[in-house]
C-alpha atoms as a PDB file:
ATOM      1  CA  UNK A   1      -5.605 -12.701  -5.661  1.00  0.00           C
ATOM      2  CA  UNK A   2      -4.174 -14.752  -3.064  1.00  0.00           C
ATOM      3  CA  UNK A   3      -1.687 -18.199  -2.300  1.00  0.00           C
ATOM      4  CA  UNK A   4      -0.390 -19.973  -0.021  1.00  0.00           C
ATOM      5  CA  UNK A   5       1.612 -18.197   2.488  1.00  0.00           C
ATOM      6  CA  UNK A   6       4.879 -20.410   1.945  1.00  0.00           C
ATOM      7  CA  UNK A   7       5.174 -19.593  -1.998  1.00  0.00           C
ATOM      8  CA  UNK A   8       4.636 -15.984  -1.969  1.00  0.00           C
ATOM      9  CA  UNK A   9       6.173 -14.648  -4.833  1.00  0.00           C
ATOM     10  CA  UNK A  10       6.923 -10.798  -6.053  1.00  0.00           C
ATOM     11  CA  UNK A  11       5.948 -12.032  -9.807  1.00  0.00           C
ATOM     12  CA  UNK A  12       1.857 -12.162  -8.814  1.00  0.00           C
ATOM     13  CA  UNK A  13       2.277  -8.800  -6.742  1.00  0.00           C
ATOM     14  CA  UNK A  14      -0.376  -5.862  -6.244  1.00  0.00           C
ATOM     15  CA  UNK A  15       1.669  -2.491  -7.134  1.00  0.00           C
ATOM     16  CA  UNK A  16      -0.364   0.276  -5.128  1.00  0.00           C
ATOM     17  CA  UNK A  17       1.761   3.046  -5.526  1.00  0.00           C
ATOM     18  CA  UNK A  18       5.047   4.048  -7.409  1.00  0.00           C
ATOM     19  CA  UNK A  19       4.875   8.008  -6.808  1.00  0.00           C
ATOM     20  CA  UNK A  20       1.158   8.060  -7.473  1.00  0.00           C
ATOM     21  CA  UNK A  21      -1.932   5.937  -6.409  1.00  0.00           C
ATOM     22  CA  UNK A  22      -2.610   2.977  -8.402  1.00  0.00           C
ATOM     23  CA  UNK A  23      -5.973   2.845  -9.992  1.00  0.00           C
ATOM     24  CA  UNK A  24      -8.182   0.469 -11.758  1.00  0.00           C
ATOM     25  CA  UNK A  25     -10.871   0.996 -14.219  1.00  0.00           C
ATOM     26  CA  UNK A  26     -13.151  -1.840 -12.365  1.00  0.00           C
ATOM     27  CA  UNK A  27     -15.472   0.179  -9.704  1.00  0.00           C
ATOM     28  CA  UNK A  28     -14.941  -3.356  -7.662  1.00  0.00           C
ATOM     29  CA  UNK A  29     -11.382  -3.319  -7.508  1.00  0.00           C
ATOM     30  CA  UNK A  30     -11.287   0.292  -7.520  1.00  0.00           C
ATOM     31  CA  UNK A  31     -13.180   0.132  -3.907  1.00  0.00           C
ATOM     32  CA  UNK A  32     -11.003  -2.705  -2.809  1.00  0.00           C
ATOM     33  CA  UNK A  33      -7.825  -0.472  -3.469  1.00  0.00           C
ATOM     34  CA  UNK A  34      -9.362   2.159  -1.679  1.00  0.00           C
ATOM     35  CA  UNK A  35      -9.825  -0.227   1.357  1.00  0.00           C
ATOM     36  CA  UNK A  36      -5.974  -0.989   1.280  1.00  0.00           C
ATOM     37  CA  UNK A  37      -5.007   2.462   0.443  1.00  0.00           C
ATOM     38  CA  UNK A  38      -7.182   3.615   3.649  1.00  0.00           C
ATOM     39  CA  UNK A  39      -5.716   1.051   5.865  1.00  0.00           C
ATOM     40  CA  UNK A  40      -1.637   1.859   4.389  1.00  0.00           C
ATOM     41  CA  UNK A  41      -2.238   5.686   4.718  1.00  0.00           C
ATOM     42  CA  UNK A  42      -3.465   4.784   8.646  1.00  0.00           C
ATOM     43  CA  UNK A  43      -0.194   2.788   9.480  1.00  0.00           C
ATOM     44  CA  UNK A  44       1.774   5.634   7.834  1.00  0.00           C
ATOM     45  CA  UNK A  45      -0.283   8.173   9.963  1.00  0.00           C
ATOM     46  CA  UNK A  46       0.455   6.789  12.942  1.00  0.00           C
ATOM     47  CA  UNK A  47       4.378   5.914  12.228  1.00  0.00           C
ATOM     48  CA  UNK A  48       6.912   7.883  13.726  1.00  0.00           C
ATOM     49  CA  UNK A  49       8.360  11.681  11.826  1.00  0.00           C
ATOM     50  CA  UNK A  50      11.878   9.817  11.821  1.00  0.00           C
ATOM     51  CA  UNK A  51       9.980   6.989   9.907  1.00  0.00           C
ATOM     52  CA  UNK A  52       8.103   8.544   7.662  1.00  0.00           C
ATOM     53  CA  UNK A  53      10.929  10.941   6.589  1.00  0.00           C
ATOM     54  CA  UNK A  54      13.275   7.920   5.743  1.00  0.00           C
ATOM     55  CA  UNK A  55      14.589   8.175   1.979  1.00  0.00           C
ATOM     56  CA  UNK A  56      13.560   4.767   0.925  1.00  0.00           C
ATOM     57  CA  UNK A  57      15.314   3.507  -2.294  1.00  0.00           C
ATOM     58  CA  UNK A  58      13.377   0.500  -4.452  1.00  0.00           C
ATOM     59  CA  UNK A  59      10.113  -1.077  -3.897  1.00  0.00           C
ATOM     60  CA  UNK A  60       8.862  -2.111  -0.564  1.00  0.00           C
ATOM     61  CA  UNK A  61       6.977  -5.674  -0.571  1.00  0.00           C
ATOM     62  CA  UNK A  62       4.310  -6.271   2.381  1.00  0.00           C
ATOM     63  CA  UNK A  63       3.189  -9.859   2.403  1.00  0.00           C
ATOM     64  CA  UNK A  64      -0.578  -9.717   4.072  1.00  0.00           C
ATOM     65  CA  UNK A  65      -1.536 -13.069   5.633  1.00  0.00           C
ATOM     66  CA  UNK A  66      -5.227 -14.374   4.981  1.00  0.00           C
ATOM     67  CA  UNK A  67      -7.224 -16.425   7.270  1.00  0.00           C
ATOM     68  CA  UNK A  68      -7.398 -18.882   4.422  1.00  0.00           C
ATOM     69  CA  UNK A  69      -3.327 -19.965   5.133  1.00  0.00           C
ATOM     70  CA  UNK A  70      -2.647 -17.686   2.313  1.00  0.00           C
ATOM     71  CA  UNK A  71      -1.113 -14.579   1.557  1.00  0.00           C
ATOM     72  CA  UNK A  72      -1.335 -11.703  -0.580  1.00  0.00           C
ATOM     73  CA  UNK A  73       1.883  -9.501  -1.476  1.00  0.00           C
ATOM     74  CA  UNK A  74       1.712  -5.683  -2.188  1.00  0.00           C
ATOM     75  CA  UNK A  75       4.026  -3.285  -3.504  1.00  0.00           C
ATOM     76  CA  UNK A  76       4.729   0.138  -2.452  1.00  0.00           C
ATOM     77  CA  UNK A  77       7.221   2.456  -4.253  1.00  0.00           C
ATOM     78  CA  UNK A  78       9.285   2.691  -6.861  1.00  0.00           C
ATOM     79  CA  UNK A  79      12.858   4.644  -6.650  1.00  0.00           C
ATOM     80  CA  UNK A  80      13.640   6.821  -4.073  1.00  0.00           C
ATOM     81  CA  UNK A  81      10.615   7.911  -1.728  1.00  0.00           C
ATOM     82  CA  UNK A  82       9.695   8.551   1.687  1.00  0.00           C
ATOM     83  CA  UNK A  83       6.458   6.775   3.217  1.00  0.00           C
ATOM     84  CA  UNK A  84       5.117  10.597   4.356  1.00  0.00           C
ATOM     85  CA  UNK A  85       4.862  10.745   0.374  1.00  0.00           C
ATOM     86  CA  UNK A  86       1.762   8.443   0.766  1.00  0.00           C
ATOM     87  CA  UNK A  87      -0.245  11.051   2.477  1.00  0.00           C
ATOM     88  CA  UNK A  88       1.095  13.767   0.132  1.00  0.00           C
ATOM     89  CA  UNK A  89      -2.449  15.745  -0.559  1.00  0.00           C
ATOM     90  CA  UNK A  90      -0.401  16.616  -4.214  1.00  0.00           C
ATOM     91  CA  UNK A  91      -0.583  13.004  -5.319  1.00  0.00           C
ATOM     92  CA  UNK A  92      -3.813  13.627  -6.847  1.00  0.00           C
ATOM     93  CA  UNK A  93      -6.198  10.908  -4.127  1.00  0.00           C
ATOM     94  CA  UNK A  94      -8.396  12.832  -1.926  1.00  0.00           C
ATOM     95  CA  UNK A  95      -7.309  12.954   1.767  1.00  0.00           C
ATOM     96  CA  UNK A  96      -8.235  10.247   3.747  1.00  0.00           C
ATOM     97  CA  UNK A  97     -10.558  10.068   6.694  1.00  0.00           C
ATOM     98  CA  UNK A  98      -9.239   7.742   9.276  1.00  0.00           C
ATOM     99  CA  UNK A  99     -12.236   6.292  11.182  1.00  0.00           C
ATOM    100  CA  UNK A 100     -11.804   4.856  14.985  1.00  0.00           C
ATOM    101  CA  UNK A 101     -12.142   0.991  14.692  1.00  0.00           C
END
């Protein structure tokens, strides 16, 4: 699910959360979304209150270089949110546990 860095495009996205986590049927994906969803939830953890609290309106796009010269986009949100909602324990995914790297 990746191409080349310089024709990134919003139309061959990965929507990972719109108010809920998205899941997949596929056990492989499913752990691969986990991955993601373990690595957003850490950036969010460790962003500041004032950030985190921001009322975000519309999607958010995150383009993820490769080390193949190509790059993957994902989508997070849909409406008006705030990035603590990632973390919200309500949303119906387990709580993560952040490992030390």
């Amino acid at each position: 699910m990746s191409m080349p860095r310089d024709a990134a495009s919003v139309a061959r996205a990965i929507h990972l959360w719109d108010g809920d986590w998205i899941t997949t049927g596929e056990e492989r994906n499913q752990a691969i979304l986990t991955n993601v969803r373990e690595v957003v939830l850490e950036a969010v953890s460790e962003a500041s209150p004032i950030c985190r609290d921001a009322k975000i309106d519309g999607p958010r796009f995150v383009v993820v270089a490769d080390q193949a010269r190509s790059a993957i986009v994902l989508v997070l949100g849909s409406g008006s949110w705030r990035w603590a909602e990632l973390a919200d324990p309500t949303s119906g995914v387990p709580p993560m546990v952040f490992r030390a790297r």
